[in-house]
PDB file of N, CA and C in Angstrom:
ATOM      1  N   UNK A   1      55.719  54.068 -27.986  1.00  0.00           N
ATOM      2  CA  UNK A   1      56.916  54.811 -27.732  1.00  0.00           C
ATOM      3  C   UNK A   1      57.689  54.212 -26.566  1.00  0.00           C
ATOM      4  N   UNK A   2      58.465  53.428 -27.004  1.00  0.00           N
ATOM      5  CA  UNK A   2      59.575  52.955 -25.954  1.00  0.00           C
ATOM      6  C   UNK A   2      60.469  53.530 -25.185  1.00  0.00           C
ATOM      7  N   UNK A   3      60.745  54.643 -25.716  1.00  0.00           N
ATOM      8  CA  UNK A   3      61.551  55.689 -24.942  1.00  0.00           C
ATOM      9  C   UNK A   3      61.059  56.621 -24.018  1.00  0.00           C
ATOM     10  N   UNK A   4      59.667  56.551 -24.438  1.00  0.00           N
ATOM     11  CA  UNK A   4      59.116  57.595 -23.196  1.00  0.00           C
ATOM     12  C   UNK A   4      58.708  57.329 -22.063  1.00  0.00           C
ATOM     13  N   UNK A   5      59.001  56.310 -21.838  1.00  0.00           N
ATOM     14  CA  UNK A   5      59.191  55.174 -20.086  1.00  0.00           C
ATOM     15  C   UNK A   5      60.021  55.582 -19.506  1.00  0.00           C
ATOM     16  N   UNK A   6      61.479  55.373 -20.430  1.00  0.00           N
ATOM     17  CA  UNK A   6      62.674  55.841 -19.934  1.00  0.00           C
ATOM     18  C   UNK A   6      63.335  57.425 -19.484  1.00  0.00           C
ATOM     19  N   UNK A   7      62.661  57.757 -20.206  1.00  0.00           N
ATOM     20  CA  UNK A   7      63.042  59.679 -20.509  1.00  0.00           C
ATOM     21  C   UNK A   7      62.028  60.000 -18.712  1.00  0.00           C
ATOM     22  N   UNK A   8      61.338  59.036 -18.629  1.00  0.00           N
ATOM     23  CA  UNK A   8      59.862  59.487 -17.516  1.00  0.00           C
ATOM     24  C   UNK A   8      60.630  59.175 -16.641  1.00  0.00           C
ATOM     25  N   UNK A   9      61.700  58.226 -16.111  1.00  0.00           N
ATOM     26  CA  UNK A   9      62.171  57.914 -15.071  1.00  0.00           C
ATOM     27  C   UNK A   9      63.170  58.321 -14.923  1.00  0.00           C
ATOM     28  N   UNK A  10      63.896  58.436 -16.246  1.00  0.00           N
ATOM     29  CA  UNK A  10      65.531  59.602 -16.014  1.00  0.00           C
ATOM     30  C   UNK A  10      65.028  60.925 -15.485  1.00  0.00           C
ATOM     31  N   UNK A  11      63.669  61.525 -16.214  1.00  0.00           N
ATOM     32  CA  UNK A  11      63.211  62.317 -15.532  1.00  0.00           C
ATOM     33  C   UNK A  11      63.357  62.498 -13.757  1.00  0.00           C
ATOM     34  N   UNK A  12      62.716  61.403 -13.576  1.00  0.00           N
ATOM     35  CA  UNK A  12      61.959  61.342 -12.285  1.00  0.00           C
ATOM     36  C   UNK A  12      63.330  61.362 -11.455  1.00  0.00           C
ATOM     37  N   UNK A  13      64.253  60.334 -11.558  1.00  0.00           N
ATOM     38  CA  UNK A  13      65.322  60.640 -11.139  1.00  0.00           C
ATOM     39  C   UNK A  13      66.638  61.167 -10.737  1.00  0.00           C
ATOM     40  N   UNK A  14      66.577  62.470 -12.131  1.00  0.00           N
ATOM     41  CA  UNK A  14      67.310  63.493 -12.208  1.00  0.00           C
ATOM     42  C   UNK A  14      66.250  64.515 -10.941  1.00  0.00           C
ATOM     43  N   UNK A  15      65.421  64.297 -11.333  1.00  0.00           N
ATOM     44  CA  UNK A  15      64.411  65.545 -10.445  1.00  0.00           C
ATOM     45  C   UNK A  15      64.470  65.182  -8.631  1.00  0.00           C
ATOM     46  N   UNK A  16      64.614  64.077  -8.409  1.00  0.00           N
ATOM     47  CA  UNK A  16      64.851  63.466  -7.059  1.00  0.00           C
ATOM     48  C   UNK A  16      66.122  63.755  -6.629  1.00  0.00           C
ATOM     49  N   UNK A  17      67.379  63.645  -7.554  1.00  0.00           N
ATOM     50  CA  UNK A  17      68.427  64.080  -7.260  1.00  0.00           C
ATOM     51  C   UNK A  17      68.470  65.695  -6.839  1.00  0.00           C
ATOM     52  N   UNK A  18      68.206  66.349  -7.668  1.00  0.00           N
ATOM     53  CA  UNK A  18      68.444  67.488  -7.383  1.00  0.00           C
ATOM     54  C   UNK A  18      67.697  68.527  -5.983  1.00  0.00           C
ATOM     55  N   UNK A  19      66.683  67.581  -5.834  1.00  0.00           N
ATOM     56  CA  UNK A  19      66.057  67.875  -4.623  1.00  0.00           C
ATOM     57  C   UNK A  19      66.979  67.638  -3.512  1.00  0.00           C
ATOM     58  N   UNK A  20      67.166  66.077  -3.680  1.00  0.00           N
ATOM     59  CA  UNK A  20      68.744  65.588  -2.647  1.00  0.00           C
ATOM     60  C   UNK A  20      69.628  66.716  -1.992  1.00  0.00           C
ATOM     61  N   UNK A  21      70.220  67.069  -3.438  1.00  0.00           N
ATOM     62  CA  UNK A  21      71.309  67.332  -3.821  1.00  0.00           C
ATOM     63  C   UNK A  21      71.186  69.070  -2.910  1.00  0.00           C
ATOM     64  N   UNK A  22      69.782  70.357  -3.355  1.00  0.00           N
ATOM     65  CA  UNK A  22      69.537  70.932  -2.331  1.00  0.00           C
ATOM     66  C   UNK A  22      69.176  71.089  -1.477  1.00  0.00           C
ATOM     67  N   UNK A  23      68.857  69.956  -0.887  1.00  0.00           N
ATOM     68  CA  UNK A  23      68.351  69.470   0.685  1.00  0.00           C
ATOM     69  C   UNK A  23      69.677  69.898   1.422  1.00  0.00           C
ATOM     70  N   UNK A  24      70.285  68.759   1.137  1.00  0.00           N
ATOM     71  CA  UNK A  24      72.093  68.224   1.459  1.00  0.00           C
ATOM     72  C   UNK A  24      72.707  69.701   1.447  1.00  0.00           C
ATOM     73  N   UNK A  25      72.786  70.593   0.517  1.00  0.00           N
ATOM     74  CA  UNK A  25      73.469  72.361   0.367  1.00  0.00           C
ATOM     75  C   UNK A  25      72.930  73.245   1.785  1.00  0.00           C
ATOM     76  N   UNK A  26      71.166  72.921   1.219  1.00  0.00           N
ATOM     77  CA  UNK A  26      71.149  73.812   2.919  1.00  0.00           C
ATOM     78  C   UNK A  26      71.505  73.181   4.740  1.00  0.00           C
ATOM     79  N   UNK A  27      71.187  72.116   4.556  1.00  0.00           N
ATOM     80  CA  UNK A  27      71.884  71.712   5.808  1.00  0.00           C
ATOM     81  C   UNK A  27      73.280  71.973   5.818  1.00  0.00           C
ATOM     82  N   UNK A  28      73.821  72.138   4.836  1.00  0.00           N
ATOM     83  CA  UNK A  28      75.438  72.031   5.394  1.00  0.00           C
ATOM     84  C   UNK A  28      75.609  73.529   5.465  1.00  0.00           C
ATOM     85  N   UNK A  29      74.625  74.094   4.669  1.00  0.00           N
ATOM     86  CA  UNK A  29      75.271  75.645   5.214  1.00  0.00           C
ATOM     87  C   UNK A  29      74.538  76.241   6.730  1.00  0.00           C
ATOM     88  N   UNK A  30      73.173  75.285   6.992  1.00  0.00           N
ATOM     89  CA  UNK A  30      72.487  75.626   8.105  1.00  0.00           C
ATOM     90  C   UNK A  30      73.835  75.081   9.412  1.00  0.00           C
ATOM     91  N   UNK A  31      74.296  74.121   9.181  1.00  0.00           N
ATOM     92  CA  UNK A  31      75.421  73.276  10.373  1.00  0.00           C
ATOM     93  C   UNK A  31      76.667  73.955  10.303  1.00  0.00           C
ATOM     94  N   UNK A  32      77.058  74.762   9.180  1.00  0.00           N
ATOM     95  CA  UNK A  32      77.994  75.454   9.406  1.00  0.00           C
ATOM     96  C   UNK A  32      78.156  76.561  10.074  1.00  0.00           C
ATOM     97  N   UNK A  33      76.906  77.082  10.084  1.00  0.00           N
ATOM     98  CA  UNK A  33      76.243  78.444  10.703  1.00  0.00           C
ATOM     99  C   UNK A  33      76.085  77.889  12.010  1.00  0.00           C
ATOM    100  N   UNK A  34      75.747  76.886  12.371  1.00  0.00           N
ATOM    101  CA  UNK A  34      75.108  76.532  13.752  1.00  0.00           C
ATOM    102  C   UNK A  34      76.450  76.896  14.581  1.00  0.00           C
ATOM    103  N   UNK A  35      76.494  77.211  16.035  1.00  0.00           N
ATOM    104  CA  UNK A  35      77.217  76.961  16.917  1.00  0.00           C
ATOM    105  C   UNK A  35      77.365  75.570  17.765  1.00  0.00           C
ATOM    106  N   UNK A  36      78.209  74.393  17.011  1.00  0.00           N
ATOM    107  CA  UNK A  36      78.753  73.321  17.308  1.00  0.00           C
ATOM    108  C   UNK A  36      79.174  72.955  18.527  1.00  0.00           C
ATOM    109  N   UNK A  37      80.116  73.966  18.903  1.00  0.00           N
ATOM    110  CA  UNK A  37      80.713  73.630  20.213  1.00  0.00           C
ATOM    111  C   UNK A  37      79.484  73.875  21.422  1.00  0.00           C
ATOM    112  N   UNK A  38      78.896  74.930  21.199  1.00  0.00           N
ATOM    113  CA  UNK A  38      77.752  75.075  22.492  1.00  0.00           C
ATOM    114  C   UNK A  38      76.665  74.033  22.560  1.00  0.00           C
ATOM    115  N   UNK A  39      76.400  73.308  21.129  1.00  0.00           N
ATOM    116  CA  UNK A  39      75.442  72.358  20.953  1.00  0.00           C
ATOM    117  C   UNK A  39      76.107  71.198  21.629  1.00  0.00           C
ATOM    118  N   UNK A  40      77.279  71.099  21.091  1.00  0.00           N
ATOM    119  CA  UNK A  40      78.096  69.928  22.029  1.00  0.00           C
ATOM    120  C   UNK A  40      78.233  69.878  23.519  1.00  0.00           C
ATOM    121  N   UNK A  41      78.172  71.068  24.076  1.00  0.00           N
ATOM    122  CA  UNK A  41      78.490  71.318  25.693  1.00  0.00           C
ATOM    123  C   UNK A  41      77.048  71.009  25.963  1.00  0.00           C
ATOM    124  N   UNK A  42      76.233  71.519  25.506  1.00  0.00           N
ATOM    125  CA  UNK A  42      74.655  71.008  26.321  1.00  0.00           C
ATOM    126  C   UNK A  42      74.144  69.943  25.777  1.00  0.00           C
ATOM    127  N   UNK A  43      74.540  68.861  25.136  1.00  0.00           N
ATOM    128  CA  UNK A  43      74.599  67.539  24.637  1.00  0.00           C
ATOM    129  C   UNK A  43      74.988  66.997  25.841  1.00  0.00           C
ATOM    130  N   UNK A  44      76.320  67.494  26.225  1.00  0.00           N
ATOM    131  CA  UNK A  44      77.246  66.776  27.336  1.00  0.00           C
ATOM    132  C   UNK A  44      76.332  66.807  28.664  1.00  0.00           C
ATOM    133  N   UNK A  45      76.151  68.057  29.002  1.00  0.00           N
ATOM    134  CA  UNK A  45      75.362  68.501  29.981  1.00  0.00           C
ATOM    135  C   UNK A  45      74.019  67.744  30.212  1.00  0.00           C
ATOM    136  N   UNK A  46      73.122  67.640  29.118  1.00  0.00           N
ATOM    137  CA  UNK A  46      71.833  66.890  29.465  1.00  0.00           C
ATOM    138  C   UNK A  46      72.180  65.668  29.835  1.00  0.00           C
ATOM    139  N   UNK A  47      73.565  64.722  28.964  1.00  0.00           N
ATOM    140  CA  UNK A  47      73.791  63.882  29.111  1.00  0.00           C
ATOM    141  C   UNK A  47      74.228  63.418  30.905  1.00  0.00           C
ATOM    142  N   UNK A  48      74.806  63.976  31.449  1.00  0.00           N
ATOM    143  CA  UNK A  48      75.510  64.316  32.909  1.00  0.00           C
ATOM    144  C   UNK A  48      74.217  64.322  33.613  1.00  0.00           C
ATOM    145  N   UNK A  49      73.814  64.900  33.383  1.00  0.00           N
ATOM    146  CA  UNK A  49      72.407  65.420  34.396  1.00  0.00           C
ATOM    147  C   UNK A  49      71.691  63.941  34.488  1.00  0.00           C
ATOM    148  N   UNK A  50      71.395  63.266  33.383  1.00  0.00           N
ATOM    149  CA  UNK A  50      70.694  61.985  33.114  1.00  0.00           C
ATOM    150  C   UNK A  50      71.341  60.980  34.144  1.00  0.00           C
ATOM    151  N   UNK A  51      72.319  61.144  33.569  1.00  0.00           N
ATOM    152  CA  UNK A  51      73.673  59.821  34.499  1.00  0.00           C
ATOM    153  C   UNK A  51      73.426  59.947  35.941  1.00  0.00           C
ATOM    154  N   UNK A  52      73.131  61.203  36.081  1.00  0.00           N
ATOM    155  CA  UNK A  52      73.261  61.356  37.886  1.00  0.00           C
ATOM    156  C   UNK A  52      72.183  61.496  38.486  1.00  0.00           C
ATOM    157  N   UNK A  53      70.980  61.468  37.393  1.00  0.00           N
ATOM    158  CA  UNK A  53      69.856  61.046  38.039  1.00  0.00           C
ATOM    159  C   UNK A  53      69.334  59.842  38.118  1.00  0.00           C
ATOM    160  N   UNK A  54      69.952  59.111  37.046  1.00  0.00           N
ATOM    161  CA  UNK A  54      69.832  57.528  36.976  1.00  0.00           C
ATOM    162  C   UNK A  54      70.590  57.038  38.118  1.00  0.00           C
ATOM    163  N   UNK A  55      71.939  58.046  38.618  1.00  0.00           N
ATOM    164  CA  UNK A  55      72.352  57.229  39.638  1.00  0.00           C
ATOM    165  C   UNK A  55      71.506  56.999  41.050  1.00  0.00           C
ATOM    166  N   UNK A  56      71.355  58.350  41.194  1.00  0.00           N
ATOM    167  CA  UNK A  56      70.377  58.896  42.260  1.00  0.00           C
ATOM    168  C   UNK A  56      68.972  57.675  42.105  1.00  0.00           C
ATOM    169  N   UNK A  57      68.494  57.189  41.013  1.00  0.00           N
ATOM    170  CA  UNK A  57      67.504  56.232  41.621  1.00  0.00           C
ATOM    171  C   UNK A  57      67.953  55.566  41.608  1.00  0.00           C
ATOM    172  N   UNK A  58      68.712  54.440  41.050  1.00  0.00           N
ATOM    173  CA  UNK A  58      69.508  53.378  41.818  1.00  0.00           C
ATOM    174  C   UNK A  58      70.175  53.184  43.211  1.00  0.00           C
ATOM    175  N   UNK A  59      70.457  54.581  43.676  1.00  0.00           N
ATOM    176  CA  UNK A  59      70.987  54.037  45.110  1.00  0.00           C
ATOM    177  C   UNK A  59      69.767  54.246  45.579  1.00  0.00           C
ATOM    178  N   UNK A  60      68.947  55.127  45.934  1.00  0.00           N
ATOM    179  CA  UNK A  60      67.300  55.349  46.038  1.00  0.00           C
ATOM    180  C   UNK A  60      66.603  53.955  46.167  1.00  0.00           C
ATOM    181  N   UNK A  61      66.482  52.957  45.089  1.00  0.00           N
ATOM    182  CA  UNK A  61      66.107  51.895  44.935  1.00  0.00           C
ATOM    183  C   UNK A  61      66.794  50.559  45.971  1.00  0.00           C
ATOM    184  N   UNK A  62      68.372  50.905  45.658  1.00  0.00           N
ATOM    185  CA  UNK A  62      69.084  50.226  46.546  1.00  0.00           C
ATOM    186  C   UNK A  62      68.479  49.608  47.823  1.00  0.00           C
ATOM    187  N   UNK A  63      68.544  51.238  48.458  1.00  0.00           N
ATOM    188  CA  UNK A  63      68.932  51.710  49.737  1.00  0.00           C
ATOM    189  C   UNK A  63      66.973  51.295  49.944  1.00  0.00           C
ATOM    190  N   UNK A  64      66.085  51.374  49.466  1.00  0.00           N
ATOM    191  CA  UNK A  64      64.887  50.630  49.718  1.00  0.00           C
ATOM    192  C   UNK A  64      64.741  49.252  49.652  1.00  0.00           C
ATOM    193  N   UNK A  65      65.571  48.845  49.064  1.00  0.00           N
ATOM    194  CA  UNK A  65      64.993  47.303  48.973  1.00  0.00           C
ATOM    195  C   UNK A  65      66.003  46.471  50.146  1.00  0.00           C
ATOM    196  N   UNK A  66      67.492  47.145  50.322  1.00  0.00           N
ATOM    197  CA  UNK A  66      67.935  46.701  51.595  1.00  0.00           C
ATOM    198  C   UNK A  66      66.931  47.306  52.983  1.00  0.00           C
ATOM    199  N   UNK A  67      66.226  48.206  52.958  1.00  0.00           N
ATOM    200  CA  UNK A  67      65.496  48.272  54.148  1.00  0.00           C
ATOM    201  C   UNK A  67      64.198  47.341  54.403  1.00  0.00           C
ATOM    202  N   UNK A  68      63.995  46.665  52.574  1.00  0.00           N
ATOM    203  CA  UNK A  68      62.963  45.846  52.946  1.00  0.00           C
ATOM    204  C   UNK A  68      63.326  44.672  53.953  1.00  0.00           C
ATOM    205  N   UNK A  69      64.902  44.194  52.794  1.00  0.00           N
ATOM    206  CA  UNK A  69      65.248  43.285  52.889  1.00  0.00           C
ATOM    207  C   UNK A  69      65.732  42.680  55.157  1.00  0.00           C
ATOM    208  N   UNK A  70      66.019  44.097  55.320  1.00  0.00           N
ATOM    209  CA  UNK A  70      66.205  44.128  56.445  1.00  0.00           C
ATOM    210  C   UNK A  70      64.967  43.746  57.444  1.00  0.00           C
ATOM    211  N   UNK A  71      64.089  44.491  57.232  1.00  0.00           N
ATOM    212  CA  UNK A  71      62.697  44.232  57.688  1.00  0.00           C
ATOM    213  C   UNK A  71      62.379  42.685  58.236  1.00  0.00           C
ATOM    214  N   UNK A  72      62.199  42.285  56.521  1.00  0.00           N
ATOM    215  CA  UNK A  72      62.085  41.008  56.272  1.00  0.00           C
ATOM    216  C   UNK A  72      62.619  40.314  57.222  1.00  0.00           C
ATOM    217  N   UNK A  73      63.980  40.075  57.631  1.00  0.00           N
ATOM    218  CA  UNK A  73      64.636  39.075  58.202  1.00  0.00           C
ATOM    219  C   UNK A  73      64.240  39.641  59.736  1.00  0.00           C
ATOM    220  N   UNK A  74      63.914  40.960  60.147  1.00  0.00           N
ATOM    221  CA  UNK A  74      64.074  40.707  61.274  1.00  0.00           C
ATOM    222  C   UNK A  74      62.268  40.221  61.735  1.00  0.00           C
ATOM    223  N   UNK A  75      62.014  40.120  60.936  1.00  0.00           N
ATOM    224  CA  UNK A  75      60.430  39.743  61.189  1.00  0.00           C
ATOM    225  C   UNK A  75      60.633  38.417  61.389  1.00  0.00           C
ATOM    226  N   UNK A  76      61.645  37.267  61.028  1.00  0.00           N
ATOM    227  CA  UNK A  76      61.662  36.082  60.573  1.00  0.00           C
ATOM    228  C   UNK A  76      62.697  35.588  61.689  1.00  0.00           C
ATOM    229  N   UNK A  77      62.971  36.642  62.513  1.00  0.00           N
ATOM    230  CA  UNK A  77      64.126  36.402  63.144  1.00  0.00           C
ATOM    231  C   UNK A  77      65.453  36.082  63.063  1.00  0.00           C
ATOM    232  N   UNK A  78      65.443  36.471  61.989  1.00  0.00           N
ATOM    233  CA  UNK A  78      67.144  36.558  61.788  1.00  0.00           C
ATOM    234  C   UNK A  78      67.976  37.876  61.589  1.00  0.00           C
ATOM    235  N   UNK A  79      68.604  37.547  61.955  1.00  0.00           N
ATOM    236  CA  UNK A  79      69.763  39.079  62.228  1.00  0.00           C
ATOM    237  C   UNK A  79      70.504  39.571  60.794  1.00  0.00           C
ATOM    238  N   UNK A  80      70.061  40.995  60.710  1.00  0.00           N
ATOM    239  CA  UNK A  80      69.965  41.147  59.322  1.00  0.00           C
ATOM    240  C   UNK A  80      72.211  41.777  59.747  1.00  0.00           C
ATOM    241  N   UNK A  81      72.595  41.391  58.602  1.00  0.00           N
ATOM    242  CA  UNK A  81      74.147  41.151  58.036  1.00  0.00           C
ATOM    243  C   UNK A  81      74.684  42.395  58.723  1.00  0.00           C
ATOM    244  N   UNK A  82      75.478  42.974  59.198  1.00  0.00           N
ATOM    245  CA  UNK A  82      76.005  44.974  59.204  1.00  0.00           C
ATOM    246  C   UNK A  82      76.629  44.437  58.006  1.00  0.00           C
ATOM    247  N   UNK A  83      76.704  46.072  57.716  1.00  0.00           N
ATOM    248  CA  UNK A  83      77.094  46.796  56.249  1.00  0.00           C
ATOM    249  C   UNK A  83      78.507  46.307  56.015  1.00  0.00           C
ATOM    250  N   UNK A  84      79.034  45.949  54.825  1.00  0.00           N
ATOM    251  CA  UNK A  84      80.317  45.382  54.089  1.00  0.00           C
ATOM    252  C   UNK A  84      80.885  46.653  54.029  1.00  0.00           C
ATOM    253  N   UNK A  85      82.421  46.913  54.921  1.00  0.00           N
ATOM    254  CA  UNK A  85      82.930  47.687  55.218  1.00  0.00           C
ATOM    255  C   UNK A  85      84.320  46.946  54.758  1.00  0.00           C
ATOM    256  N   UNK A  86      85.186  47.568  53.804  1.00  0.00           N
ATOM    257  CA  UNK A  86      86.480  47.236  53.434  1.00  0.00           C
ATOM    258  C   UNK A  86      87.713  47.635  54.576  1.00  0.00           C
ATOM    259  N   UNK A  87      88.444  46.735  54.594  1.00  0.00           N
ATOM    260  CA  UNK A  87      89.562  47.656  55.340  1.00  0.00           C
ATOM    261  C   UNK A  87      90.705  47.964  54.486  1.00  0.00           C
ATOM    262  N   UNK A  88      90.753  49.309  55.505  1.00  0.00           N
ATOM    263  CA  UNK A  88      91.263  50.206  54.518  1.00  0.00           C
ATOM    264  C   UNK A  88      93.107  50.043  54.471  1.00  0.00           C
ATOM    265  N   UNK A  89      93.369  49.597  56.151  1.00  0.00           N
ATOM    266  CA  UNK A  89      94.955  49.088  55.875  1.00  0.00           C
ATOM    267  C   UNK A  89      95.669  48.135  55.328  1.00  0.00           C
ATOM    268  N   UNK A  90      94.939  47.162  54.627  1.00  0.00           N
ATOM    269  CA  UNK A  90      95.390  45.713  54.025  1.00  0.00           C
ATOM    270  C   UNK A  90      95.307  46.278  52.501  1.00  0.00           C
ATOM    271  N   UNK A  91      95.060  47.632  52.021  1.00  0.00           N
ATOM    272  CA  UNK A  91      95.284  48.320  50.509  1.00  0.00           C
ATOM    273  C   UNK A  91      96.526  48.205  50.385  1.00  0.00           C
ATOM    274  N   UNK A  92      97.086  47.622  49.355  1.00  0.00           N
ATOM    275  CA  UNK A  92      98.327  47.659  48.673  1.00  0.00           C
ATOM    276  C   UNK A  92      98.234  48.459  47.641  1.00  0.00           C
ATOM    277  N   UNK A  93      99.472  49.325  47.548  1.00  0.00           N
ATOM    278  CA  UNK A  93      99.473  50.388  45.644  1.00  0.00           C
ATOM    279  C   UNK A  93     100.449  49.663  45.245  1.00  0.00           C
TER     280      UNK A  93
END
């Protein structure tokens, strides 16, 4: 029977679809139901919080490795740099 290979996999694949097909129905009615905008604000929020704690160890890190760095030189005798200070009256807008 040559056809009953085929009928087995149209099967199989009509039956996969339709699983799809109500997978795909309830999520969209579960996401429609969801509250979007509040999911979005604490998306934003975790996101913020991250940023400013990543910043927080980078200057953290910074601000340690210039005290090594400081160390270092004065152990070696050399005079460690003062801090790069811009001036502020040579700003042009």
């Amino acid at each position: 029977m040559p056809g009953h290979g085929f009928f087995t996999k149209a099967a199989t694949t009509l039956l996969t679809g339709l699983v799809g097909a109500t997978a795909y129905e309830v999520l969209r009615k579960a996401v429609a139901k969801a509250p979007l905008h509040g999911t979005a604000v604490t998306a934003a929020e975790w996101g913020l919080r991250g940023t400013r704690r990543a910043e927080e160890a980078a200057e953290s890190a910074r601000l340690k490795l210039a005290d090594i760095m400081a160390e270092a030189r004065e152990r070696i005798g050399e005079e460690a740099p003062t801090p790069a200070l811009t001036d502020i009256e040579d700003h042009e807008h």
